[in-house]
Each structure stands twice: as structure tokens, then as C-alpha cells.
N, C-alpha and C. Protein backbone atom coordinates (compact mmCIF):
# COMPACT_ATOMS: atom_id res chain seq x y z
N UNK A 1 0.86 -1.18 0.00
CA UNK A 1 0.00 0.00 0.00
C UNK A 1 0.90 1.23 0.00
N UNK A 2 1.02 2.38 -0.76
CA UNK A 2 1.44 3.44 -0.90
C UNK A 2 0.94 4.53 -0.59
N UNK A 3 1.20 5.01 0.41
CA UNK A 3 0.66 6.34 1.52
C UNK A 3 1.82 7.19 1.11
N UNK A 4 2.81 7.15 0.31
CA UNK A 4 3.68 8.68 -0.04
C UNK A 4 2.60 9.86 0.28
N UNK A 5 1.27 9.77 -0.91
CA UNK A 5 0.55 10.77 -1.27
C UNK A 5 -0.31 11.40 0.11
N UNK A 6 -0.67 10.49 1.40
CA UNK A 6 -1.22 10.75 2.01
C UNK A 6 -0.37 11.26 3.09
N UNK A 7 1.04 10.75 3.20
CA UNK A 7 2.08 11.41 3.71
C UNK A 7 2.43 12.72 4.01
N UNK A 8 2.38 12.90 2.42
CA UNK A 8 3.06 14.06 2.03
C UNK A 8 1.96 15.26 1.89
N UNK A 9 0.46 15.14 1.96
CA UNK A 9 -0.30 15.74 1.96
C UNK A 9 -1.65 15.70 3.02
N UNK A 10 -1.07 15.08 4.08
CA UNK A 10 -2.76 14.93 4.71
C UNK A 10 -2.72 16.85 5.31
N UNK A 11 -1.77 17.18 5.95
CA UNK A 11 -2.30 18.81 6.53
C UNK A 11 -2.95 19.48 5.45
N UNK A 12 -3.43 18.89 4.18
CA UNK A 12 -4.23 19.79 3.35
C UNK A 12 -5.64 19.55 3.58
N UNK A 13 -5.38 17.81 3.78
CA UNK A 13 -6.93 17.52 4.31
C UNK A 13 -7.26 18.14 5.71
N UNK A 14 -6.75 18.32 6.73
CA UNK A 14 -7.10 18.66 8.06
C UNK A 14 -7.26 20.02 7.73
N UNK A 15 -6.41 21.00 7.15
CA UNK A 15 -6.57 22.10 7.09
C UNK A 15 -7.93 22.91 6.36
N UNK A 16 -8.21 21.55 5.53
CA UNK A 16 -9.46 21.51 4.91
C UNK A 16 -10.73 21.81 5.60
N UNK A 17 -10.49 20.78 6.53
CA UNK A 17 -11.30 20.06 7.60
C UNK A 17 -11.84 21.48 8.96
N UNK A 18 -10.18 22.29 9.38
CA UNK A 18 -10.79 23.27 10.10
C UNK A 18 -11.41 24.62 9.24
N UNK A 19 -11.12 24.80 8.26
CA UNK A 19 -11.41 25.68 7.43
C UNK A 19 -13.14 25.91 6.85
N UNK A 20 -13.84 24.61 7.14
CA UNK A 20 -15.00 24.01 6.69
C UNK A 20 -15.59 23.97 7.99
N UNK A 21 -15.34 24.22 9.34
CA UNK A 21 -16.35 23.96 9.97
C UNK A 21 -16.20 22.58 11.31
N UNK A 22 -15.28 21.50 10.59
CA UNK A 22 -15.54 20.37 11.18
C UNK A 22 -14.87 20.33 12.48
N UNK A 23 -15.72 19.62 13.70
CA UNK A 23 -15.14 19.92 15.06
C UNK A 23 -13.73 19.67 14.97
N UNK A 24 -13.14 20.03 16.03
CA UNK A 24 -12.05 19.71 16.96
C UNK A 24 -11.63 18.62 17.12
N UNK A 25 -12.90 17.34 17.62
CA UNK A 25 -12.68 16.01 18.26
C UNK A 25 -12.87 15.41 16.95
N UNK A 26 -13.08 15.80 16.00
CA UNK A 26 -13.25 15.25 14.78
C UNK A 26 -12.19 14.95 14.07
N UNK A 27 -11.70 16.51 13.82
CA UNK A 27 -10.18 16.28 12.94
C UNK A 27 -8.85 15.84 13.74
N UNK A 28 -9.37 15.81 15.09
CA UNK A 28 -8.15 15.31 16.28
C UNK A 28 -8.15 13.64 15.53
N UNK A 29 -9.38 13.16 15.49
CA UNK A 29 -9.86 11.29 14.95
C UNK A 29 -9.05 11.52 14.08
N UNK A 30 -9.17 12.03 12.96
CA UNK A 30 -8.47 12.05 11.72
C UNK A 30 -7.00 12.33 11.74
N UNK A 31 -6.45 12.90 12.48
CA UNK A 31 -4.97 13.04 13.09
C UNK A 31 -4.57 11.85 13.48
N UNK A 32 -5.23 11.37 14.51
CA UNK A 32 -4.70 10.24 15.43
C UNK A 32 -4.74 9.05 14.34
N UNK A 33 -6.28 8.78 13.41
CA UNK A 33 -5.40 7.84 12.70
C UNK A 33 -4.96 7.78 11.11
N UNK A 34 -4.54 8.93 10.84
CA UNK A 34 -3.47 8.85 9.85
C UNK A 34 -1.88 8.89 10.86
N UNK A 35 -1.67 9.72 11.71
CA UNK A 35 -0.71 9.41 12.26
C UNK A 35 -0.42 7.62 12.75
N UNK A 36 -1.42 7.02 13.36
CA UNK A 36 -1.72 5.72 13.15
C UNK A 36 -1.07 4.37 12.19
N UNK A 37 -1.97 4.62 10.98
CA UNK A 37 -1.59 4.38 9.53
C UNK A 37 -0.16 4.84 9.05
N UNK A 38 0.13 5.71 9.41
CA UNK A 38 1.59 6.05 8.93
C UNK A 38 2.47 5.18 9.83
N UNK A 39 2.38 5.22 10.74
CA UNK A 39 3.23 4.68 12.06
C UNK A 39 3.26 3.05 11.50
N UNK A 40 2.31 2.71 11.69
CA UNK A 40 2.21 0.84 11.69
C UNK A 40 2.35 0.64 9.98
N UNK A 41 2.36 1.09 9.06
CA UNK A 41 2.15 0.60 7.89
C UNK A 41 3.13 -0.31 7.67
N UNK A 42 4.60 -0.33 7.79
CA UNK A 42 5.82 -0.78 7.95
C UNK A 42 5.64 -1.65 8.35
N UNK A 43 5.01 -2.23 9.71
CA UNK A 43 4.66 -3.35 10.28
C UNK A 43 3.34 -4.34 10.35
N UNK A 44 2.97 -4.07 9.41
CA UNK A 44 1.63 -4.44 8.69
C UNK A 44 1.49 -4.79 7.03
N UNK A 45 1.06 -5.81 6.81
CA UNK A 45 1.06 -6.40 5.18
C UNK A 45 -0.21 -5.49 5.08
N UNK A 46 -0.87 -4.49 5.12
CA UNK A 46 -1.68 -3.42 4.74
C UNK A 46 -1.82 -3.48 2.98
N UNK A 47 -2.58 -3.99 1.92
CA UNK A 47 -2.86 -3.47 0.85
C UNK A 47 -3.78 -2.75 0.22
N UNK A 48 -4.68 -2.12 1.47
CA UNK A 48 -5.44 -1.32 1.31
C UNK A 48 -6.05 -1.03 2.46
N UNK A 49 -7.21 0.49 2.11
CA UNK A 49 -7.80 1.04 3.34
C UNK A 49 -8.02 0.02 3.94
N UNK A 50 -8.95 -0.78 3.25
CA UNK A 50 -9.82 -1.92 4.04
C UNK A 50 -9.29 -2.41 4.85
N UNK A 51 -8.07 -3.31 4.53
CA UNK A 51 -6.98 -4.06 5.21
C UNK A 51 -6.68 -2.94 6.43
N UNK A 52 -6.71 -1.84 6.08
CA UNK A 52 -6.33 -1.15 7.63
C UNK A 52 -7.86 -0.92 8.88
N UNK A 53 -8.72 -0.73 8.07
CA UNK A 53 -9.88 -1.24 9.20
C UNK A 53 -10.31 -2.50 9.41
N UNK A 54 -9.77 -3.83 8.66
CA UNK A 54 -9.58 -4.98 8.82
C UNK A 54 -9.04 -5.42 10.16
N UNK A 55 -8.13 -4.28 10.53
CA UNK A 55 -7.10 -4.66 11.25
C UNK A 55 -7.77 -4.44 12.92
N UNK A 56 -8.79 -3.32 12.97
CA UNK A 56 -9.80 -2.79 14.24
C UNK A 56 -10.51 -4.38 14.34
N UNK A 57 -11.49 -5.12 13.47
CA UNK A 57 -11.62 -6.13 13.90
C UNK A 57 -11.03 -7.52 14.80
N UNK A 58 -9.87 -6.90 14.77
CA UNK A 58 -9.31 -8.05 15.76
C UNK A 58 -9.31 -8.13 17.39
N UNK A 59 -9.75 -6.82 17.34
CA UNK A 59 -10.01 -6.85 19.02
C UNK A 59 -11.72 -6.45 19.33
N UNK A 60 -12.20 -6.39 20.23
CA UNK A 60 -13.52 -6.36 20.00
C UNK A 60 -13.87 -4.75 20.53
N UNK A 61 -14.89 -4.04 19.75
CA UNK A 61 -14.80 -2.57 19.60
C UNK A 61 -16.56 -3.01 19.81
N UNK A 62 -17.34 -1.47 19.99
CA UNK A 62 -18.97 -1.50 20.19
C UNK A 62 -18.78 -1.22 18.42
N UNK A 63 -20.19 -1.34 18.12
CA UNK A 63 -20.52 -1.12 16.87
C UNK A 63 -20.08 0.46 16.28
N UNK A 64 -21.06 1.63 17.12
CA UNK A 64 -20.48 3.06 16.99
C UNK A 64 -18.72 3.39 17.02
N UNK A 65 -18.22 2.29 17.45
CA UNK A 65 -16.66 2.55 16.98
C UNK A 65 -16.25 2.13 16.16
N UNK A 66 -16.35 1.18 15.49
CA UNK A 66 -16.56 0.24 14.50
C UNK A 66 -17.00 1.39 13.21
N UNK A 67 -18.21 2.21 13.42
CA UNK A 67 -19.13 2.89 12.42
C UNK A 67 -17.55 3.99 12.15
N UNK A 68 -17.78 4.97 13.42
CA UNK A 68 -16.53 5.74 13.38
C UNK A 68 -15.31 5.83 12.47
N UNK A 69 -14.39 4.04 12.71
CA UNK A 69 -13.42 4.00 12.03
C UNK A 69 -14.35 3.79 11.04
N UNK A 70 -14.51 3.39 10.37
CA UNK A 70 -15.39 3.34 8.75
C UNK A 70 -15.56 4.13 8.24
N UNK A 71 -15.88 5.01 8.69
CA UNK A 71 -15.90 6.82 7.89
C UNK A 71 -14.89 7.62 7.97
N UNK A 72 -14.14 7.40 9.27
CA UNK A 72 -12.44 7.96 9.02
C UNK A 72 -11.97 7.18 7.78
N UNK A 73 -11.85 5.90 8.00
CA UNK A 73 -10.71 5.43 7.25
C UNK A 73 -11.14 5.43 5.61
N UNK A 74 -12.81 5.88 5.65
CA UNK A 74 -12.84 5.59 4.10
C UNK A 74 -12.62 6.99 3.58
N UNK A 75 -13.23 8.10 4.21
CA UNK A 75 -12.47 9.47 4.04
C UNK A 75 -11.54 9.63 3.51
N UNK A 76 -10.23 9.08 4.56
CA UNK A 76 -9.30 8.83 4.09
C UNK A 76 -8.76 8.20 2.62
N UNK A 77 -9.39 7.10 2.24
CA UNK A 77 -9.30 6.42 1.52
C UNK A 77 -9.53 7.32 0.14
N UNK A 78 -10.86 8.06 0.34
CA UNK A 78 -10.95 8.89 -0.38
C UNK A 78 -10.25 9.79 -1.21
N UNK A 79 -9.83 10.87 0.11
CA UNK A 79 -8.69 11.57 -0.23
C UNK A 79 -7.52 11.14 -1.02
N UNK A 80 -6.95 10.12 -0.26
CA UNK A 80 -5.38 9.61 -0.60
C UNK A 80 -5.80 8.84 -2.27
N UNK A 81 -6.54 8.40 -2.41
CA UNK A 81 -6.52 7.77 -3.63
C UNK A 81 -7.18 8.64 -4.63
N UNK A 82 -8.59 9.22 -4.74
CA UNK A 82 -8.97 10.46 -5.69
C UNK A 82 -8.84 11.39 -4.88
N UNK A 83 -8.37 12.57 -4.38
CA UNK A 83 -8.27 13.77 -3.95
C UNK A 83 -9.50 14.18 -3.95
N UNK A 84 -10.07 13.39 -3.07
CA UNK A 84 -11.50 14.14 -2.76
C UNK A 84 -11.72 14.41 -1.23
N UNK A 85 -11.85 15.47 -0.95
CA UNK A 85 -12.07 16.30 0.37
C UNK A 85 -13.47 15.95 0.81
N UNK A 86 -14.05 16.37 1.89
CA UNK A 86 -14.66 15.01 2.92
C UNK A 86 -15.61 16.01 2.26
N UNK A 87 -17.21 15.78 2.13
CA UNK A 87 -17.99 16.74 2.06
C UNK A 87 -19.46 16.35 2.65
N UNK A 88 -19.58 15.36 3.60
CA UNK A 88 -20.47 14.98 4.39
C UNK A 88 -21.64 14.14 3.29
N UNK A 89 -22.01 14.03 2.18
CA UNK A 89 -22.64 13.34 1.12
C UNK A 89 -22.32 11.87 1.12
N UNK A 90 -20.74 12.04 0.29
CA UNK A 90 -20.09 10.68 -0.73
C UNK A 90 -19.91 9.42 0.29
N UNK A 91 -20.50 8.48 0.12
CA UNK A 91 -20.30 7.22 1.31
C UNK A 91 -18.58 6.85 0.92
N UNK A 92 -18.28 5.95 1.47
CA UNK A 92 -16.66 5.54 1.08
C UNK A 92 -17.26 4.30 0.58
N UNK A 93 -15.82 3.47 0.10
CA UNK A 93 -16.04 2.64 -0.90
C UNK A 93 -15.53 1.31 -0.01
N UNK A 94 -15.15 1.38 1.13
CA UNK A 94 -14.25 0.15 1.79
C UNK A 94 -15.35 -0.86 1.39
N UNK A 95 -16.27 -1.17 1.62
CA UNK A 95 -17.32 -2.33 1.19
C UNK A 95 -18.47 -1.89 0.44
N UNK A 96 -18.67 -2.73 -0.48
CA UNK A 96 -19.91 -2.99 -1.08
C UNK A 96 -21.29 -2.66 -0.44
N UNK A 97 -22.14 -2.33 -0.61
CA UNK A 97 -23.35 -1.72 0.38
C UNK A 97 -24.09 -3.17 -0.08
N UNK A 98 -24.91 -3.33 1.24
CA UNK A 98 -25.88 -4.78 1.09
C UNK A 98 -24.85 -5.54 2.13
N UNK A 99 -25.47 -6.97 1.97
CA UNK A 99 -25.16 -8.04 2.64
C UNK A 99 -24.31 -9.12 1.80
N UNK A 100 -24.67 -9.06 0.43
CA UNK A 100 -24.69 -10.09 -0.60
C UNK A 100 -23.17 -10.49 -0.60
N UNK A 101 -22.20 -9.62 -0.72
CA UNK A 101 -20.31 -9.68 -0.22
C UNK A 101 -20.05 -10.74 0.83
N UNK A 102 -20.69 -10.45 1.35
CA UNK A 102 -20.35 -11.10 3.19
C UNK A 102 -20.75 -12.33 3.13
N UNK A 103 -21.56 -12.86 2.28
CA UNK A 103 -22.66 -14.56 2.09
C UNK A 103 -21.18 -15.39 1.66
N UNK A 104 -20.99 -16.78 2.28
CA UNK A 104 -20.00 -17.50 1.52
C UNK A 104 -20.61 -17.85 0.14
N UNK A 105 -19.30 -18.31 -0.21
CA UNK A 105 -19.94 -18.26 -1.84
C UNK A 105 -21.05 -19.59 -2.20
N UNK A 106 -21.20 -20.54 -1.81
CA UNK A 106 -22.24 -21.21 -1.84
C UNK A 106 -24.05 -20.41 -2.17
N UNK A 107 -24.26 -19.89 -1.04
CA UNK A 107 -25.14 -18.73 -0.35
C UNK A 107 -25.43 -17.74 -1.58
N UNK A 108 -23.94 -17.22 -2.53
CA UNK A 108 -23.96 -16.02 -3.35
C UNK A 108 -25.10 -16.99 -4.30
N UNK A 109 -24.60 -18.28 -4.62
CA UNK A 109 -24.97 -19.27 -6.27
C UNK A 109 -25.95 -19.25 -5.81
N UNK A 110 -26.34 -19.90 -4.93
CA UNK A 110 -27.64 -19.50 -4.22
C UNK A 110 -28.51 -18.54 -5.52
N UNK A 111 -28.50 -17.62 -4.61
CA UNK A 111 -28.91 -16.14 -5.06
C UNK A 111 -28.71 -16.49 -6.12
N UNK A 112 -27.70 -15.71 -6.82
CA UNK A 112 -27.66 -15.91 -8.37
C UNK A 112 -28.51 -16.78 -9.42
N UNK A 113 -28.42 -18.36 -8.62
CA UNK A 113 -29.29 -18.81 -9.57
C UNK A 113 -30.74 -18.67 -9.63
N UNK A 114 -31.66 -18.43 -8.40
CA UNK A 114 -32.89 -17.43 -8.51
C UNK A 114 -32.87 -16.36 -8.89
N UNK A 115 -31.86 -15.11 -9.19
CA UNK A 115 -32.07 -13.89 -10.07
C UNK A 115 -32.17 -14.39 -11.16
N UNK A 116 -31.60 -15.31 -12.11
CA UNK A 116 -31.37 -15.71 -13.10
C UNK A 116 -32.65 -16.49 -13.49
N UNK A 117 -33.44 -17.15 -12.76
CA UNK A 117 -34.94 -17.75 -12.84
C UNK A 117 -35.97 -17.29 -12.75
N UNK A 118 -35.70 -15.93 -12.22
CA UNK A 118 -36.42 -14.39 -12.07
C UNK A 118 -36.88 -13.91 -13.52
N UNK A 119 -35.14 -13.56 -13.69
CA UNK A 119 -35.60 -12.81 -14.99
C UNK A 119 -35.87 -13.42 -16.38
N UNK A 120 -35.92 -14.98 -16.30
CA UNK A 120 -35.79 -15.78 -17.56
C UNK A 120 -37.31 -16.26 -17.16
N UNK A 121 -38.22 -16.34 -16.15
CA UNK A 121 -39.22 -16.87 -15.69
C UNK A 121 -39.42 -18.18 -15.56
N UNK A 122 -40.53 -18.46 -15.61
CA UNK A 122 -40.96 -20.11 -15.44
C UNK A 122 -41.01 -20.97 -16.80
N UNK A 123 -41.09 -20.29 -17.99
CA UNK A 123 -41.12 -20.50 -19.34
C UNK A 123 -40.11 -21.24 -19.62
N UNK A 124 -40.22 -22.79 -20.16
CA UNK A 124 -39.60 -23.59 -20.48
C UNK A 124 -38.56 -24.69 -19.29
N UNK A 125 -39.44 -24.45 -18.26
CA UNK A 125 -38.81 -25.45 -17.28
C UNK A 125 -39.50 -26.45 -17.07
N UNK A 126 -39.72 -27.83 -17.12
CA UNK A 126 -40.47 -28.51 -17.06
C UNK A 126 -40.67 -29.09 -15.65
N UNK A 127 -42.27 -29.28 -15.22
CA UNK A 127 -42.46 -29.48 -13.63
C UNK A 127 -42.77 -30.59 -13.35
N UNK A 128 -42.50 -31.40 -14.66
CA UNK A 128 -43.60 -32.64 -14.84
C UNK A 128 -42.83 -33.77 -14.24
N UNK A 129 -41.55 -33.47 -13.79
CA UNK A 129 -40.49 -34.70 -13.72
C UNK A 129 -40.66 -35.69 -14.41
């Protein structure tokens, strides 16, 4: 994972950040973990945001902290990869929205093969055994 860019530029995002309004305890979060991320990256097989909020799952956190890092780190994610500044709208991209990702893949074929019986209908299946 390559953080040069986020390195070498996050005080544009924070500066962003007080310039716009956003609390104190807010952009302090956002300090603490890019300083964070910078610190451990070295010691971490990290190949992406994800993989770095991957990494909060290993100890057990409440959900609202859990939510928290998820919007820091995809922010982040944001920024460092398209230069996009936080603007309270754009969701982040660390996961797929839905459930359907998370199903083992058995579970997905599942699914799949009823969308696929959905949209082709009942026409030409025979019930007659």
C-alpha cells in the first residue's frame, strides 16, 4: 500500500477540515489515525484502506466505533486515492453496500441462480419430472 501521497499531503486535508467547519474532536480522529496508519504501515502487510480497518476487527470494539473508524478510514481512503475532500454526502467505498459480499460463496450461487430464474421466468422449465 502506498501512503507517499497521504504522507506528504494529509495537513491539506485537516486544514481543509478546520477551514470548513468540522469539530475539533473530529479532525483530532483524523490526526490520530493517519498518524496511526503512517506509524504501523511498515509493520503491517496493509494493501489497502480496508486491510487497515480490517485490522480494528481483531479486538472487540462496540458497533459506533466500529461505524466511526469506517468513515475515518474511508475518508481517508478517499482523499489519498482520488483527492476528494470530505464533504459529508459521498459514502466511502471500503465495502460494497448490502449483505450479498459477506454470504459464503455457496449462499452467493444460491442467489444468483434465482435472479437468473427471475428474470428468464418459469417459461420452459419442465415441472412434470
Amino acid at each position: 500500500m502506498d501512503l507517499q501521497n497521504l504522507k506528504e499531503h494529509h495537513e491539506e486535508l485537516l486544514s481543509f477540515m478546520e477551514n470548513n467547519g468540522y469539530s475539533s474532536t473530529y479532525i483530532r480522529r483524523f490526526r490520530e489515525e493517519i498518524n496511526r496508519i503512517l506509524a504501523k504501515a511498515d509493520s503491517h502487510d496493509w494493501q489497502s484502506y480496508r486491510d487497515v480497518y480490517l485490522d480494528y476487527l481483531e479486538a472487540p470494539h462496540s458497533k459506533d466505533y466500529l461505524r466511526n473508524k469506517r468513515t475515518i478510514i474511508g475518508e481517508l481512503e478517499q482523499f489519498d486515492d482520488f483527492g476528494r475532500m470530505p464533504d459529508g454526502r459521498s459514502r466511502h467505498t471500503l465495502f460494497e453496500r448490502g449483505s450479498y459480499h459477506l454470504l459464503c460463496p455457496e449462499f452467493r450461487e444460491l442467489i444468483d441462480f434465482y435472479r437468473i430464474y427471475e428474470k428468464t421466468g418459469k417459461e420452459g422449465i419442465d415441472h412434470t419430472g
